[in-house]
C-alpha atoms as a PDB file:
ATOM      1  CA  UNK A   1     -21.534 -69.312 132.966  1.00  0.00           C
ATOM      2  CA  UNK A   2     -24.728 -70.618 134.793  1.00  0.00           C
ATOM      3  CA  UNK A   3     -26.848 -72.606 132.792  1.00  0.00           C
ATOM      4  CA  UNK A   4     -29.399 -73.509 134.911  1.00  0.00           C
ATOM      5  CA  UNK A   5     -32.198 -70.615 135.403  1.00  0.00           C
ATOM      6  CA  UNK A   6     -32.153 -69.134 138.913  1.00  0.00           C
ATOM      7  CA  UNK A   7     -35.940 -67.845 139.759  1.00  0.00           C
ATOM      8  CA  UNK A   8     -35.918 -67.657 143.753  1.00  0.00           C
ATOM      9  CA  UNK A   9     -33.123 -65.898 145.764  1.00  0.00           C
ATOM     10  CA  UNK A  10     -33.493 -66.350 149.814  1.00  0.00           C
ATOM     11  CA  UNK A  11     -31.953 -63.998 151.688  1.00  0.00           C
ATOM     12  CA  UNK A  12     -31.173 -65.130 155.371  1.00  0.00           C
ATOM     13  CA  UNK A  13     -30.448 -61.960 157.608  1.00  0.00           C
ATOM     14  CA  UNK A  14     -29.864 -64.088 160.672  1.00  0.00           C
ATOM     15  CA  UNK A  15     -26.567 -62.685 161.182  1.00  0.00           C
ATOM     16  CA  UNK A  16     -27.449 -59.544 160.696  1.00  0.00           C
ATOM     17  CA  UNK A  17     -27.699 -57.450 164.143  1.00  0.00           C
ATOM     18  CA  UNK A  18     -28.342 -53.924 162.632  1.00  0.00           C
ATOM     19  CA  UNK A  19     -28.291 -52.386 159.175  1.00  0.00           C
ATOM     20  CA  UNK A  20     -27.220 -48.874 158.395  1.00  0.00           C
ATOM     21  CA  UNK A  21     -28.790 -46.969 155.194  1.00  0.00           C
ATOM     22  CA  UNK A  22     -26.233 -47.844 152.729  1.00  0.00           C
ATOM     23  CA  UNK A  23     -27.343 -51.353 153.644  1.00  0.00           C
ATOM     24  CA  UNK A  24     -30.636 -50.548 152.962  1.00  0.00           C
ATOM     25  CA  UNK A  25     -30.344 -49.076 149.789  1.00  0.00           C
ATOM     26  CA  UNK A  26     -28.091 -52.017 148.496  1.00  0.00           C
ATOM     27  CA  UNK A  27     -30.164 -54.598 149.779  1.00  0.00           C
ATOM     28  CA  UNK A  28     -33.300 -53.009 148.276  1.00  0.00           C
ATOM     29  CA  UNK A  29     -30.916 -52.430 144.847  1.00  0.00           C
ATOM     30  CA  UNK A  30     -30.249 -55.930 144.222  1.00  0.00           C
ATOM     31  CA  UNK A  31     -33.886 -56.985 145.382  1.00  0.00           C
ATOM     32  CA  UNK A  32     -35.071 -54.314 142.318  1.00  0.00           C
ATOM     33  CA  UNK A  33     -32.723 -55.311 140.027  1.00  0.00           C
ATOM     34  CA  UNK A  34     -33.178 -59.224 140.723  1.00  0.00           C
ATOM     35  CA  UNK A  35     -37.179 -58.826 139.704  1.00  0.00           C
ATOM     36  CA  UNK A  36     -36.174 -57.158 136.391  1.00  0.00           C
ATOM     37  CA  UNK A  37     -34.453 -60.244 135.440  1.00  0.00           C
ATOM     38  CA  UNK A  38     -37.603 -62.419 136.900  1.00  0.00           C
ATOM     39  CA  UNK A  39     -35.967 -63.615 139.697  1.00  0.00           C
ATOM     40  CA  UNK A  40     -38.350 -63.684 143.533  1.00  0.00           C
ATOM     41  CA  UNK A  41     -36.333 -62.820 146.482  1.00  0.00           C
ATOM     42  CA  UNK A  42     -37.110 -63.897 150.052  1.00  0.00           C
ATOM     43  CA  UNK A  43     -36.100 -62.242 153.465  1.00  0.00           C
ATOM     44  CA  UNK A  44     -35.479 -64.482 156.115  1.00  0.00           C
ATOM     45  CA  UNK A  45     -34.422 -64.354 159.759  1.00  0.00           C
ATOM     46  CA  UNK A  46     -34.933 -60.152 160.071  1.00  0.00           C
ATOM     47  CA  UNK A  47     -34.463 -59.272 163.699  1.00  0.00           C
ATOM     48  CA  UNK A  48     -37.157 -56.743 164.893  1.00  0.00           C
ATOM     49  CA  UNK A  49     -33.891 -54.019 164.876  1.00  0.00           C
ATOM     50  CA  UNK A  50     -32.988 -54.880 161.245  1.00  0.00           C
ATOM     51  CA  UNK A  51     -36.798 -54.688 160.435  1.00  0.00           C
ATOM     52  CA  UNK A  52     -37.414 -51.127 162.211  1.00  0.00           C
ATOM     53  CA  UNK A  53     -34.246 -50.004 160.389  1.00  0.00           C
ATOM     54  CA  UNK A  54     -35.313 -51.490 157.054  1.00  0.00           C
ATOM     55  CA  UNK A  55     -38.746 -49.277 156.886  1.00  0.00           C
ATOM     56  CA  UNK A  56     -37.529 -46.129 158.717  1.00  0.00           C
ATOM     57  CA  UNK A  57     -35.191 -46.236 155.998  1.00  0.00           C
ATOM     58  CA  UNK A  58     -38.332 -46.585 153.477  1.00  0.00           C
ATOM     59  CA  UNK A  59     -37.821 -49.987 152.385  1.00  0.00           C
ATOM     60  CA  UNK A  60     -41.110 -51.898 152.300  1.00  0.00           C
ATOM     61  CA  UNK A  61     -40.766 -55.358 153.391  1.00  0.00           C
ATOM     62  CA  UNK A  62     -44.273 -55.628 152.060  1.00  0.00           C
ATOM     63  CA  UNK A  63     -43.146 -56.023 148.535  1.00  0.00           C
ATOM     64  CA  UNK A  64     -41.265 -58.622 149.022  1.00  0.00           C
ATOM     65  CA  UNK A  65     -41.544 -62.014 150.392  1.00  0.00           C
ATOM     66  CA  UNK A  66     -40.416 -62.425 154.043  1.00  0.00           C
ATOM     67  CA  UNK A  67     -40.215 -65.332 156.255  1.00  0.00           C
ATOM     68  CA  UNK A  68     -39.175 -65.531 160.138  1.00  0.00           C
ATOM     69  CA  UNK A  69     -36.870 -68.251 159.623  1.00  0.00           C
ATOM     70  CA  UNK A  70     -34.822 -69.767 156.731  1.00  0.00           C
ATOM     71  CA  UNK A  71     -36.583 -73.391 156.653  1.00  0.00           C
ATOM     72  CA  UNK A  72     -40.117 -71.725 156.903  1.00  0.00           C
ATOM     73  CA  UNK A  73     -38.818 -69.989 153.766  1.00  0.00           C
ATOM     74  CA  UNK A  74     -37.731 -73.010 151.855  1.00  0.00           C
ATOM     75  CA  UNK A  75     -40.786 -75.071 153.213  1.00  0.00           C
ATOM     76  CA  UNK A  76     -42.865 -72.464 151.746  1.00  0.00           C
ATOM     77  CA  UNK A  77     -41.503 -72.051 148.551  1.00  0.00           C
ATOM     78  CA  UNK A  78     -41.446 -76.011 147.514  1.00  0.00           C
ATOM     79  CA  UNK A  79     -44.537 -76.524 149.260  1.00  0.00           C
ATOM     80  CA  UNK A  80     -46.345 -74.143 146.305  1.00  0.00           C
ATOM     81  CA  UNK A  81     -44.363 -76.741 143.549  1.00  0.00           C
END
């Protein structure tokens, strides 16, 4: 068990070439259920495909944190400590 409290998740998508609903859904799933517990997720690295997919899916990447790049997203996040 994990004793140390994990508050920020980042989510590199990098890989990611194209999502499909199901993907979606999960994604936005764990995202959900990862705030209930206090925990702020960031999207990195979404290709302008993934991103299209994401919202015509009706997934709003505007409630979540999302950076273009992985080390932007880090930078940011220990910048505000």
């Amino acid at each position: 068990m994990c004793k140390e409290k994990i508050d920020h998740l980042f989510i590199d998508l990098s890989g990611v070439a194209t999502v499909d609903k199901i993907a979606v859904e999960e994604l936005e799933q764990l995202i959900d259920a990862l705030k209930l517990v206090g925990v702020v997720c960031t999207l990195s690295g979404v290709r302008p495909k993934v991103a299209r997919a994401v919202v015509e899916y009706g997934f709003e990447l505007e409630t979540i944190q999302v950076e273009s790049v992985l080390s932007t997203a880090i930078e940011a996040k220990f910048a505000a400590i």
